[in-house]
PDB file of N, CA and C in Angstrom:
ATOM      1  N   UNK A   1     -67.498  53.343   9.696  1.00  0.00           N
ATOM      2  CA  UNK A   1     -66.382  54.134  10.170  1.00  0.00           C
ATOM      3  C   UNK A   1     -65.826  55.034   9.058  1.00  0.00           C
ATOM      4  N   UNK A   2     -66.180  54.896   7.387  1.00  0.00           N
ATOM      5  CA  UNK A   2     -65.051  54.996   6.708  1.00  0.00           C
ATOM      6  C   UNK A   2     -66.456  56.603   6.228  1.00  0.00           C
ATOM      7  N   UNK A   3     -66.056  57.284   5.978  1.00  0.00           N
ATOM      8  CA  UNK A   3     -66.891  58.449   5.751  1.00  0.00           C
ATOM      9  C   UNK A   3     -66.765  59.016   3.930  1.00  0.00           C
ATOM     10  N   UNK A   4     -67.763  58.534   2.824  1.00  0.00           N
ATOM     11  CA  UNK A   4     -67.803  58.290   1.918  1.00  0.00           C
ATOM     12  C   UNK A   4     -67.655  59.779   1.182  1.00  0.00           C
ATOM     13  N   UNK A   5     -66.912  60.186   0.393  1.00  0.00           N
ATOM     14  CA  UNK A   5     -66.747  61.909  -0.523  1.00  0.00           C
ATOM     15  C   UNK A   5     -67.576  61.432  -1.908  1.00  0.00           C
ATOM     16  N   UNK A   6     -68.085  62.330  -1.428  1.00  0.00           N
ATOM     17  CA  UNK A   6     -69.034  61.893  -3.127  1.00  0.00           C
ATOM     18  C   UNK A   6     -69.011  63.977  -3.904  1.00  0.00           C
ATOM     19  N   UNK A   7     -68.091  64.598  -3.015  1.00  0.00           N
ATOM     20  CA  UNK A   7     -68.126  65.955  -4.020  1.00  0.00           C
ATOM     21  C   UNK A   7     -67.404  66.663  -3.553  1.00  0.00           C
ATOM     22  N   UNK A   8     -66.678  67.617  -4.476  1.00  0.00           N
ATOM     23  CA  UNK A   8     -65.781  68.572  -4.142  1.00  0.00           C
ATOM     24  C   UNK A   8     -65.825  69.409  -2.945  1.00  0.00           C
ATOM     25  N   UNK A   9     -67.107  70.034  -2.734  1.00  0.00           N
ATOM     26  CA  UNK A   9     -67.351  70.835  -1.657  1.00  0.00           C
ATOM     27  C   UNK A   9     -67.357  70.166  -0.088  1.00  0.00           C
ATOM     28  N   UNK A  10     -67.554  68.738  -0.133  1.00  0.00           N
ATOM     29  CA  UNK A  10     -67.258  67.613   0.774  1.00  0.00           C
ATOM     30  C   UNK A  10     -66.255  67.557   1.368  1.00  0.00           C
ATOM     31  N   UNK A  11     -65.464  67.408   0.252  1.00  0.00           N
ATOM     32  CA  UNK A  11     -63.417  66.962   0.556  1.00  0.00           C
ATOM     33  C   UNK A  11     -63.208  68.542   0.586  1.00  0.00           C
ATOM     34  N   UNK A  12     -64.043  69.711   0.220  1.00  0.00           N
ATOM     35  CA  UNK A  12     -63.389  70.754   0.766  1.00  0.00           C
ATOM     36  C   UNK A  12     -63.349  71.305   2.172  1.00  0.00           C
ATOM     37  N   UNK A  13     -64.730  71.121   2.736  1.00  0.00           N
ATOM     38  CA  UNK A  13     -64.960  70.807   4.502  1.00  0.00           C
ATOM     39  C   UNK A  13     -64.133  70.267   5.309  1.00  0.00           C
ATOM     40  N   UNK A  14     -63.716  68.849   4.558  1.00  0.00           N
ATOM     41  CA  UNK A  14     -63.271  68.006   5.652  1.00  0.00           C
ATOM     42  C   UNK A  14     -61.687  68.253   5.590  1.00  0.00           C
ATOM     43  N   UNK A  15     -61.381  68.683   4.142  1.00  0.00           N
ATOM     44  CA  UNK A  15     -59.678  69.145   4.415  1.00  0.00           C
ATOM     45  C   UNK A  15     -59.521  70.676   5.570  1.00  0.00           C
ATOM     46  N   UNK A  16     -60.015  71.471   5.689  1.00  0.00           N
ATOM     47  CA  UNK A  16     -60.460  72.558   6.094  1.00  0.00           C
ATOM     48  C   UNK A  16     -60.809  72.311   7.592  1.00  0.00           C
ATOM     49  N   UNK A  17     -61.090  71.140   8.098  1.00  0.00           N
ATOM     50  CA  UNK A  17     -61.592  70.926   9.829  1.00  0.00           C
ATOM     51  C   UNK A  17     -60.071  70.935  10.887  1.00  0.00           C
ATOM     52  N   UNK A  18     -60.332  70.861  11.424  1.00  0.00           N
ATOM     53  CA  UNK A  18     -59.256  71.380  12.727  1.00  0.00           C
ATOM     54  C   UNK A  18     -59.093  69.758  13.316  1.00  0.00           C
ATOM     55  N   UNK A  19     -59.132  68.502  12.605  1.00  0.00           N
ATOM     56  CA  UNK A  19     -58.988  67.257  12.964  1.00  0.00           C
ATOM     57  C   UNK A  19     -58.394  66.326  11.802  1.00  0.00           C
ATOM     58  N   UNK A  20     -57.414  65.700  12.480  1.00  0.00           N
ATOM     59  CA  UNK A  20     -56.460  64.615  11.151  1.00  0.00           C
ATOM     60  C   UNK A  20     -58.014  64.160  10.433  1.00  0.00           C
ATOM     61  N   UNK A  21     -57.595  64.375   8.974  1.00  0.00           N
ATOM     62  CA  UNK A  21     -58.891  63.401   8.084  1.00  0.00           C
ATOM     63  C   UNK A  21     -57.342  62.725   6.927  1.00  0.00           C
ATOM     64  N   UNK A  22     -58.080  61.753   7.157  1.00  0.00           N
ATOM     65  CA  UNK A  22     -57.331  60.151   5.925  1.00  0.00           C
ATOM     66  C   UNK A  22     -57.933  60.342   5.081  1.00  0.00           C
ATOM     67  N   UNK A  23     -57.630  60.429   3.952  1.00  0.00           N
ATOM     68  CA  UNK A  23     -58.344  60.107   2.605  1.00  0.00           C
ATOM     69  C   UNK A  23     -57.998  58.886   1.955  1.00  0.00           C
ATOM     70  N   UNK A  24     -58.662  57.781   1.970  1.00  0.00           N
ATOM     71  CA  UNK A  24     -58.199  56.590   0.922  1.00  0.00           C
ATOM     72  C   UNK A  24     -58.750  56.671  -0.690  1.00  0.00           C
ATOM     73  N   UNK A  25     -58.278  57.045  -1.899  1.00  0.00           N
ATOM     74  CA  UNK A  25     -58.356  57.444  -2.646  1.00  0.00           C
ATOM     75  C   UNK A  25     -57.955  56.189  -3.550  1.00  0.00           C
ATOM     76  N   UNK A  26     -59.047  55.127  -3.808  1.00  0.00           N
ATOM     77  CA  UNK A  26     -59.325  53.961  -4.518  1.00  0.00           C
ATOM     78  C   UNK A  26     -60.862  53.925  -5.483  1.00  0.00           C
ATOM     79  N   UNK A  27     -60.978  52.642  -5.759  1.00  0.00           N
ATOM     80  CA  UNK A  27     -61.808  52.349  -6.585  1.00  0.00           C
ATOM     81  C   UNK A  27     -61.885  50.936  -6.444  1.00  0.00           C
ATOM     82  N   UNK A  28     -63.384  50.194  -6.283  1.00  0.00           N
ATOM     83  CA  UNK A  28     -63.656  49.112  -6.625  1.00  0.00           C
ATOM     84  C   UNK A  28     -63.075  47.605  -7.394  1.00  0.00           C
ATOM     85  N   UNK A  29     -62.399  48.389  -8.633  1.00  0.00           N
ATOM     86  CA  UNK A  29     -61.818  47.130  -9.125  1.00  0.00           C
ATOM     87  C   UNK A  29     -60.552  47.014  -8.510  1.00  0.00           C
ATOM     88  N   UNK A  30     -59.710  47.534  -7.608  1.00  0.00           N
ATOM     89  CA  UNK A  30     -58.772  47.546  -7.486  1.00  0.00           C
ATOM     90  C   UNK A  30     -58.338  46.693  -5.854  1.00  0.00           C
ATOM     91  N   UNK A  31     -57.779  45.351  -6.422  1.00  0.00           N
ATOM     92  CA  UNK A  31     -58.032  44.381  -5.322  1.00  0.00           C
ATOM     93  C   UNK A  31     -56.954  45.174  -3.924  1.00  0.00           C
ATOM     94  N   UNK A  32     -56.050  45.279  -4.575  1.00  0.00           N
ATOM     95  CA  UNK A  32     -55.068  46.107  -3.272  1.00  0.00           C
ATOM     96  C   UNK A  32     -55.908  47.043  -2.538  1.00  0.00           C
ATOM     97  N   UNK A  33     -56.798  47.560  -3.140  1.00  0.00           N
ATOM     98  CA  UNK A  33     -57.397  48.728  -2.294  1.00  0.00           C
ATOM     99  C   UNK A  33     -58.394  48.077  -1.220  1.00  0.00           C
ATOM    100  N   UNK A  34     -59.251  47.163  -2.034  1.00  0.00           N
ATOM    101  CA  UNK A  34     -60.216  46.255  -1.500  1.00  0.00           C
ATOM    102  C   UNK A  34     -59.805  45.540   0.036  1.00  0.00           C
ATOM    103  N   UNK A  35     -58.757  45.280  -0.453  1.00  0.00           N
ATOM    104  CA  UNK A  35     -57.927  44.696   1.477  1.00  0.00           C
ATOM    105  C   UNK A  35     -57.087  45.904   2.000  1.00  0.00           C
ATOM    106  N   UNK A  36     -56.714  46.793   1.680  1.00  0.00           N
ATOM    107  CA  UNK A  36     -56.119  48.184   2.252  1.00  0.00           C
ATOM    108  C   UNK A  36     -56.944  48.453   3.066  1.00  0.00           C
ATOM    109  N   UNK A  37     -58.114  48.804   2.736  1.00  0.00           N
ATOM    110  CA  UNK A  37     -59.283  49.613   3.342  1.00  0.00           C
ATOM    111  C   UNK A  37     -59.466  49.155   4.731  1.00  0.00           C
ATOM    112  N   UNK A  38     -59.984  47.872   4.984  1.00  0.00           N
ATOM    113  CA  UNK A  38     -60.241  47.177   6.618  1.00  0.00           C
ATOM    114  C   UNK A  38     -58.833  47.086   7.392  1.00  0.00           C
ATOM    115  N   UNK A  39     -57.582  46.961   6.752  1.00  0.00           N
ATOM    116  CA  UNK A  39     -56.050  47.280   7.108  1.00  0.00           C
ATOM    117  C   UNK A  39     -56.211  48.487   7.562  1.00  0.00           C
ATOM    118  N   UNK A  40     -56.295  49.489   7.712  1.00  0.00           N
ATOM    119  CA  UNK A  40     -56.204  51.028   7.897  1.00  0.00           C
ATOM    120  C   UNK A  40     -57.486  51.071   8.507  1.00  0.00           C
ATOM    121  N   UNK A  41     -58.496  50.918   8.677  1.00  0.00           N
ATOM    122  CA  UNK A  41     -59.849  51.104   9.470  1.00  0.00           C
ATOM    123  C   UNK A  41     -59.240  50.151  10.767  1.00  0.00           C
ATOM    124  N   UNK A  42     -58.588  49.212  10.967  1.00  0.00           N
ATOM    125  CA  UNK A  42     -58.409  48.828  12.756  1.00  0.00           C
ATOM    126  C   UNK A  42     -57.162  49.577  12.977  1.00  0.00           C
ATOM    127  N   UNK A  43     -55.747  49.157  12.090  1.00  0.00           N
ATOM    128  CA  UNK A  43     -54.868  50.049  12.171  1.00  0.00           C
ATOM    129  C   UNK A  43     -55.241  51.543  12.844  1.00  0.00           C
ATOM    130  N   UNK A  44     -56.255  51.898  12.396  1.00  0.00           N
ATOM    131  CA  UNK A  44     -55.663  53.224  12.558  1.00  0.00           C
ATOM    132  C   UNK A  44     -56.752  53.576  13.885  1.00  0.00           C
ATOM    133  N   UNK A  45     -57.929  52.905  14.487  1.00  0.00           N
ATOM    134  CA  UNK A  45     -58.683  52.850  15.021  1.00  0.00           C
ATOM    135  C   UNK A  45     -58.267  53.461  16.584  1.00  0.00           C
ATOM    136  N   UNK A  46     -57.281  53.731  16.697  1.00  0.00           N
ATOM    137  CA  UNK A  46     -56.562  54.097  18.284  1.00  0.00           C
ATOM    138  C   UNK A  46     -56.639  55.360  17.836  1.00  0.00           C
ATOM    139  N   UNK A  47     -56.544  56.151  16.993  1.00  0.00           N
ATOM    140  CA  UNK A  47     -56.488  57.768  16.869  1.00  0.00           C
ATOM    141  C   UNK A  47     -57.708  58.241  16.855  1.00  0.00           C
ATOM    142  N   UNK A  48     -57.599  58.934  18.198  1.00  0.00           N
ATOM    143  CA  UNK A  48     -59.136  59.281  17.929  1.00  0.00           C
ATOM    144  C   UNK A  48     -59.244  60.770  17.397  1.00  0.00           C
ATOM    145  N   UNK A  49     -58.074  61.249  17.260  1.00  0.00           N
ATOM    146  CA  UNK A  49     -58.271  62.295  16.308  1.00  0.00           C
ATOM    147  C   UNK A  49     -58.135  62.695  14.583  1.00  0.00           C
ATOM    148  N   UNK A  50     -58.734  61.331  14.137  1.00  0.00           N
ATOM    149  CA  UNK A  50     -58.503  60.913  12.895  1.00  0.00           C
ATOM    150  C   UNK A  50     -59.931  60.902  12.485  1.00  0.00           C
ATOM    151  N   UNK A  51     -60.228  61.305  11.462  1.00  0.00           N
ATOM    152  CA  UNK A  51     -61.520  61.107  10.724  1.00  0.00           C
ATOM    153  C   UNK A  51     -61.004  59.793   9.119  1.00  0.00           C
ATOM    154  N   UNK A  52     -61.390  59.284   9.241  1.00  0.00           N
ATOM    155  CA  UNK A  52     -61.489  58.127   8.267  1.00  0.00           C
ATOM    156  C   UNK A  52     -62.416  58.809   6.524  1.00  0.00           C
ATOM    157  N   UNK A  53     -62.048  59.307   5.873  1.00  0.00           N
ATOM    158  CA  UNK A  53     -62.705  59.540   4.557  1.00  0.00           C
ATOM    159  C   UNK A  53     -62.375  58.664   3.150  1.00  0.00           C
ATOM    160  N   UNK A  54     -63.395  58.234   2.531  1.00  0.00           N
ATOM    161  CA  UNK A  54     -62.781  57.414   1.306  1.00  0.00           C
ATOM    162  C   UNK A  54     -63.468  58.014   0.082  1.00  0.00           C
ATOM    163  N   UNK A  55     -62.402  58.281  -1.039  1.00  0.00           N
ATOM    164  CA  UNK A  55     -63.040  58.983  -2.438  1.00  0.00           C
ATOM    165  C   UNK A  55     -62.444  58.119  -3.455  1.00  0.00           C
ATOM    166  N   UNK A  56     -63.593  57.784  -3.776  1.00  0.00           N
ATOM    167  CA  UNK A  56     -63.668  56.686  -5.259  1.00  0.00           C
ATOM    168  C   UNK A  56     -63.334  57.747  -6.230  1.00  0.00           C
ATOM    169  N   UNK A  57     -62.050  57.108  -6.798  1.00  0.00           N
ATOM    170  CA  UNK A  57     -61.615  58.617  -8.243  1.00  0.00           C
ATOM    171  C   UNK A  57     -62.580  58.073  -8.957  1.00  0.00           C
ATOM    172  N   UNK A  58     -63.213  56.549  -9.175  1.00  0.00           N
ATOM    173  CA  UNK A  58     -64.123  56.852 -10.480  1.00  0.00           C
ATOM    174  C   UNK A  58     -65.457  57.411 -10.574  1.00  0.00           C
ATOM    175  N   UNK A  59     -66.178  57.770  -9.133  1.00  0.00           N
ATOM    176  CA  UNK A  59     -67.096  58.432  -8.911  1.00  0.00           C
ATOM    177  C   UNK A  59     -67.012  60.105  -9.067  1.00  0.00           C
ATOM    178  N   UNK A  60     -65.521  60.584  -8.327  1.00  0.00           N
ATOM    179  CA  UNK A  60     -65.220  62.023  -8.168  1.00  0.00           C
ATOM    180  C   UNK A  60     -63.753  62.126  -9.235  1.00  0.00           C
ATOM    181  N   UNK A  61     -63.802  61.974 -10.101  1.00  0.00           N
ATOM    182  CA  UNK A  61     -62.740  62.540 -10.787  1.00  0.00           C
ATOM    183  C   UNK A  61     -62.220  63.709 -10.959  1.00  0.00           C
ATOM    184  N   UNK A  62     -62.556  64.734 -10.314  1.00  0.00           N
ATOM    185  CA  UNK A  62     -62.272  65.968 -10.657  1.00  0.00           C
ATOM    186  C   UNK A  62     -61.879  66.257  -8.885  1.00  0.00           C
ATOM    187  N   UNK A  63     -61.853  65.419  -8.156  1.00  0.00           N
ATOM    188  CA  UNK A  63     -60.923  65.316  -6.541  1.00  0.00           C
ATOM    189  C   UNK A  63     -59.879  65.026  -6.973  1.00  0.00           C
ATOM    190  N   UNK A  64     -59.863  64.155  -7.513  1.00  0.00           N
ATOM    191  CA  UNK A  64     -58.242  63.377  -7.791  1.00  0.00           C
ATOM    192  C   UNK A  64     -57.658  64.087  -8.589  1.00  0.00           C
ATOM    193  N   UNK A  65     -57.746  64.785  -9.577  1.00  0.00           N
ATOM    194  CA  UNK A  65     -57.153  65.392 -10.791  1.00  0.00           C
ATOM    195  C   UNK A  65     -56.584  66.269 -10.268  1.00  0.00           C
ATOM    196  N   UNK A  66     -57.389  67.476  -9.478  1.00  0.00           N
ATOM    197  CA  UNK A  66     -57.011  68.686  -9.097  1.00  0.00           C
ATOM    198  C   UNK A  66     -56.117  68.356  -7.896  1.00  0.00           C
ATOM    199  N   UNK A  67     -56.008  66.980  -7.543  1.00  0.00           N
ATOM    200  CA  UNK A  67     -54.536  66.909  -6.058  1.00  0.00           C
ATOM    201  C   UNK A  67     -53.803  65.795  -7.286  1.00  0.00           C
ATOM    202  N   UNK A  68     -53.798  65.890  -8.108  1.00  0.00           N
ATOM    203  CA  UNK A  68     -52.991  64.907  -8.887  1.00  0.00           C
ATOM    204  C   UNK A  68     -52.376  64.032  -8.562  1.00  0.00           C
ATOM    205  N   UNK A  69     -53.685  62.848  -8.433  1.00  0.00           N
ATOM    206  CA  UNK A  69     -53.673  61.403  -7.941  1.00  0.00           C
ATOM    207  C   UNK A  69     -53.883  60.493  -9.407  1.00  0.00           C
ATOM    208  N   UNK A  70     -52.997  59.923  -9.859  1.00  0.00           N
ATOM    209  CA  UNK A  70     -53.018  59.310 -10.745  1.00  0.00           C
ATOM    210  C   UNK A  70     -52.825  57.597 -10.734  1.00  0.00           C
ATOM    211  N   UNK A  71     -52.797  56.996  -9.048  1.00  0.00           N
ATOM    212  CA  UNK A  71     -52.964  56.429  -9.222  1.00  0.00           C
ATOM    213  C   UNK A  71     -53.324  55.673  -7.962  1.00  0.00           C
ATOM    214  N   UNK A  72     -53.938  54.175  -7.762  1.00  0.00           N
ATOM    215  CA  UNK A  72     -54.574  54.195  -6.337  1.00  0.00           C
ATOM    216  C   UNK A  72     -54.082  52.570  -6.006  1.00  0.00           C
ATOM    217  N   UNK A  73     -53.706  52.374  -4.711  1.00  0.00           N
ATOM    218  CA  UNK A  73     -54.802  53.068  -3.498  1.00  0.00           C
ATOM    219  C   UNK A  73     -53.404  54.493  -3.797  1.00  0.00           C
ATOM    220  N   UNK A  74     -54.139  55.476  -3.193  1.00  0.00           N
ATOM    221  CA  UNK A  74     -53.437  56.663  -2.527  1.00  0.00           C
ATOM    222  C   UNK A  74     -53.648  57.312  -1.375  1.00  0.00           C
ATOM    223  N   UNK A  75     -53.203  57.269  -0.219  1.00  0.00           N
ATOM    224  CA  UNK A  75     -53.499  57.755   1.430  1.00  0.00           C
ATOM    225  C   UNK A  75     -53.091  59.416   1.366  1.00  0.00           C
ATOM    226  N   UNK A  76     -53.765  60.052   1.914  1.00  0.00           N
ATOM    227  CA  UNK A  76     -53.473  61.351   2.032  1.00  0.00           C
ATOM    228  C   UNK A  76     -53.851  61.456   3.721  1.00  0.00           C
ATOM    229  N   UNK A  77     -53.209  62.554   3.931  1.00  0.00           N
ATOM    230  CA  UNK A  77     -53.483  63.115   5.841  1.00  0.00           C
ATOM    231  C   UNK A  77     -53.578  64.601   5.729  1.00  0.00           C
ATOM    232  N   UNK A  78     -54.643  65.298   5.708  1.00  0.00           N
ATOM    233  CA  UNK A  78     -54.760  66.504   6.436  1.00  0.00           C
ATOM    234  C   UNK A  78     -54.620  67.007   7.432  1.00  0.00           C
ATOM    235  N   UNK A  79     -54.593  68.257   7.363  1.00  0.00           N
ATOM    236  CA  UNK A  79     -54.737  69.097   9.276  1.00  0.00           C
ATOM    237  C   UNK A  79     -54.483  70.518   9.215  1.00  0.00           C
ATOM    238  N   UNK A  80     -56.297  70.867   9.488  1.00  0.00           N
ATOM    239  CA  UNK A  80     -56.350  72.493   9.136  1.00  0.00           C
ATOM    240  C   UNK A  80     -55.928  73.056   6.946  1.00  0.00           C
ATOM    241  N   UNK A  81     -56.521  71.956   6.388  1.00  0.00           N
ATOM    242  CA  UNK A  81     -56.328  72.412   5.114  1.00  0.00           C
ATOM    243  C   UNK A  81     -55.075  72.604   4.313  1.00  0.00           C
ATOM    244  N   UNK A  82     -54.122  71.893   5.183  1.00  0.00           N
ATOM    245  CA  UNK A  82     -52.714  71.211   4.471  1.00  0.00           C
ATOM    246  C   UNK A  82     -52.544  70.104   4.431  1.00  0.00           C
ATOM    247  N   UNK A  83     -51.818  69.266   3.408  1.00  0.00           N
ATOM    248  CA  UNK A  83     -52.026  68.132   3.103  1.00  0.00           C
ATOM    249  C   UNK A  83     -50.129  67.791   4.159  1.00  0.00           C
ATOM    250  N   UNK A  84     -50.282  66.954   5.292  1.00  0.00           N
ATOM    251  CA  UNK A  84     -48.751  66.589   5.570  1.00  0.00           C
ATOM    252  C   UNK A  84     -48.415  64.947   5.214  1.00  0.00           C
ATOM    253  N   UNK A  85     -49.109  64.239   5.046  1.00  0.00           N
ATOM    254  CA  UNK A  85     -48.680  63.334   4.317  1.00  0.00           C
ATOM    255  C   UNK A  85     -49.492  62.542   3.291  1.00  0.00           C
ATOM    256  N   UNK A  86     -48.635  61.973   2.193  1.00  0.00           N
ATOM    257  CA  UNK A  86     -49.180  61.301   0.764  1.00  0.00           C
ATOM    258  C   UNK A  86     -48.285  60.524   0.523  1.00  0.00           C
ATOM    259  N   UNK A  87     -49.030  59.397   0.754  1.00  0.00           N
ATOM    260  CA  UNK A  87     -48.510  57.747   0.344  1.00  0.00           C
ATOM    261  C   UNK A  87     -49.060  57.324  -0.886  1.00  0.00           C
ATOM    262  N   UNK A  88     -48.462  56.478  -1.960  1.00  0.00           N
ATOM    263  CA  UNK A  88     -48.923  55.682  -3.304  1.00  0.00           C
ATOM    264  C   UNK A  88     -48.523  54.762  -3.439  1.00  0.00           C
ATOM    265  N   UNK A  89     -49.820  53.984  -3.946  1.00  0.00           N
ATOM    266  CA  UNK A  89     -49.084  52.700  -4.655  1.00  0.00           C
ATOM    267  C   UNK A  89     -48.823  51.360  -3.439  1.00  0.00           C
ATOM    268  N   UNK A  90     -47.651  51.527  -3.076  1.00  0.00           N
ATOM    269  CA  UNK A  90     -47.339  50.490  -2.112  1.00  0.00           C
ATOM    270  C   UNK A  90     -47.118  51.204  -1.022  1.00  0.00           C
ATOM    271  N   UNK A  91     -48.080  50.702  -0.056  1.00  0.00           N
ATOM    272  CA  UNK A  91     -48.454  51.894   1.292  1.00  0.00           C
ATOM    273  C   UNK A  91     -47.733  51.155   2.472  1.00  0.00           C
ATOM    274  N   UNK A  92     -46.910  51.383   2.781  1.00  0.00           N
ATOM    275  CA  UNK A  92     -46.263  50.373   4.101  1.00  0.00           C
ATOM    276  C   UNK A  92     -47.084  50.807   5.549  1.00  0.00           C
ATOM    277  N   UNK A  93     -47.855  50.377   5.572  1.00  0.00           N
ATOM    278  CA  UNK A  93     -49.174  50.612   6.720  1.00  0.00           C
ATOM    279  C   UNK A  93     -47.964  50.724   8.031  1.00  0.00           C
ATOM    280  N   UNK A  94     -47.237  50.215   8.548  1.00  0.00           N
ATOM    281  CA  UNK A  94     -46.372  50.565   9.640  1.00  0.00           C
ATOM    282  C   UNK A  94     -46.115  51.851   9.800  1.00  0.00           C
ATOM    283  N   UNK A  95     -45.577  52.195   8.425  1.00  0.00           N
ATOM    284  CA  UNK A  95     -44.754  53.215   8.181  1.00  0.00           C
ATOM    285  C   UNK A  95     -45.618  54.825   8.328  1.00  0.00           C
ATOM    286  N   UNK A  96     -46.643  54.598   7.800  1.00  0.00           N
ATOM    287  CA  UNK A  96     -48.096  55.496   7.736  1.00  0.00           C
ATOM    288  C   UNK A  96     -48.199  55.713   9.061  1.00  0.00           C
ATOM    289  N   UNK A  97     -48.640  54.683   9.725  1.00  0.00           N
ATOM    290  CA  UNK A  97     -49.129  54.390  11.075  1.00  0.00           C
ATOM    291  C   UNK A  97     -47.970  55.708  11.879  1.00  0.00           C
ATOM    292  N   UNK A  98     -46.733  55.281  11.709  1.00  0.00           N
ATOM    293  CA  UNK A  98     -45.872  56.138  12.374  1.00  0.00           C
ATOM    294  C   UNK A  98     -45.816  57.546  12.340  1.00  0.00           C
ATOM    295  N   UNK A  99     -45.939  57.340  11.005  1.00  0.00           N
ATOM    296  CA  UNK A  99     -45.754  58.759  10.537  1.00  0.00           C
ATOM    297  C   UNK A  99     -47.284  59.671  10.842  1.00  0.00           C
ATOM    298  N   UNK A 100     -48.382  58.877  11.244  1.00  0.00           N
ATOM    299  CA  UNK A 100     -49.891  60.000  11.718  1.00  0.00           C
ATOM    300  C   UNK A 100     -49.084  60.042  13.343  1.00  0.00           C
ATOM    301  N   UNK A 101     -48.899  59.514  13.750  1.00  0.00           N
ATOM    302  CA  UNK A 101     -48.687  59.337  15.027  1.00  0.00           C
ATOM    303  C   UNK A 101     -47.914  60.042  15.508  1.00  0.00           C
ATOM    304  N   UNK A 102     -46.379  60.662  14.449  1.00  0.00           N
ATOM    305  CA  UNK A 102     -45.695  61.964  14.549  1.00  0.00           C
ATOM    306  C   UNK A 102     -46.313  63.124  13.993  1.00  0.00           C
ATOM    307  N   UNK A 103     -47.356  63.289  13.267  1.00  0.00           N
ATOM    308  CA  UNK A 103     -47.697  64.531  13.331  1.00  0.00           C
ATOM    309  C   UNK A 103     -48.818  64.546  14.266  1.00  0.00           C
ATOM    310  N   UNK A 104     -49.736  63.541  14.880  1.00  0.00           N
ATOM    311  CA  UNK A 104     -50.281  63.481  15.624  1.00  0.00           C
ATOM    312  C   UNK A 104     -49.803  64.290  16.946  1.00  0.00           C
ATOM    313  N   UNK A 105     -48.907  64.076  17.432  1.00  0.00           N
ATOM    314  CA  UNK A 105     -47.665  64.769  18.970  1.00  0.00           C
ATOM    315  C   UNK A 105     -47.578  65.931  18.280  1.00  0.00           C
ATOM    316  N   UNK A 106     -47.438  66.649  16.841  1.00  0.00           N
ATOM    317  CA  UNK A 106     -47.078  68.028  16.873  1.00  0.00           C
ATOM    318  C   UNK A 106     -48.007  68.857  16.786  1.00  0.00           C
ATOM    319  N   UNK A 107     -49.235  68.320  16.252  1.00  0.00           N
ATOM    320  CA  UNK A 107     -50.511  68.977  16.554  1.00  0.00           C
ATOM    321  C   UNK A 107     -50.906  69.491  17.854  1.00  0.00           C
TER     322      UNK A 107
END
């Protein structure tokens, strides 16, 4: 489900599509992220106008730098190549949830 960014020109497509894309913006060692990830893949599984994307900063470092993500997990939401929401750190998955779901209705 979770659709893997392995390059700039990647995350430049998918910010750029005419459909909500999630970015989970983690890394491997990072146990919070490790259980975030399947949290937000059923969570969010009712939107079907959501694309699911995940970018490892330690694979793509030069994604994260240039949206100055310094630290993870970090949730981002696109639509049409604007970023409308960015969560860090401590992600209150309710709160997320709500908040795709209101820009979801204004789309």
């Amino acid at each position: 489900m979770w659709n893997n960014i392995s390059s700039q020109e990647t995350f430049n497509e998918c910010i750029n599509q005419d459909k909500l894309n999630l970015f989970l913006f983690s890394h491997s060692d990072c146990s919070v992220c490790v259980s975030l990830k399947p949290m937000l893949e059923n969570m969010l599984s009712r939107f079907d106008n959501l694309k699911l994307n995940y970018v490892d900063v330690r694979r793509t470092p030069e994604i994260s730098g240039q949206l100055s993500i310094f630290a993870v997990p970090t949730v981002s939401v696109y639509y049409g190549g604007r970023e409308y929401i960015k969560k860090s750190r401590v992600i209150n998955t309710l709160l997320l949830e709500d908040d795709i779901f209101k820009l979801e209705q204004k789309i």
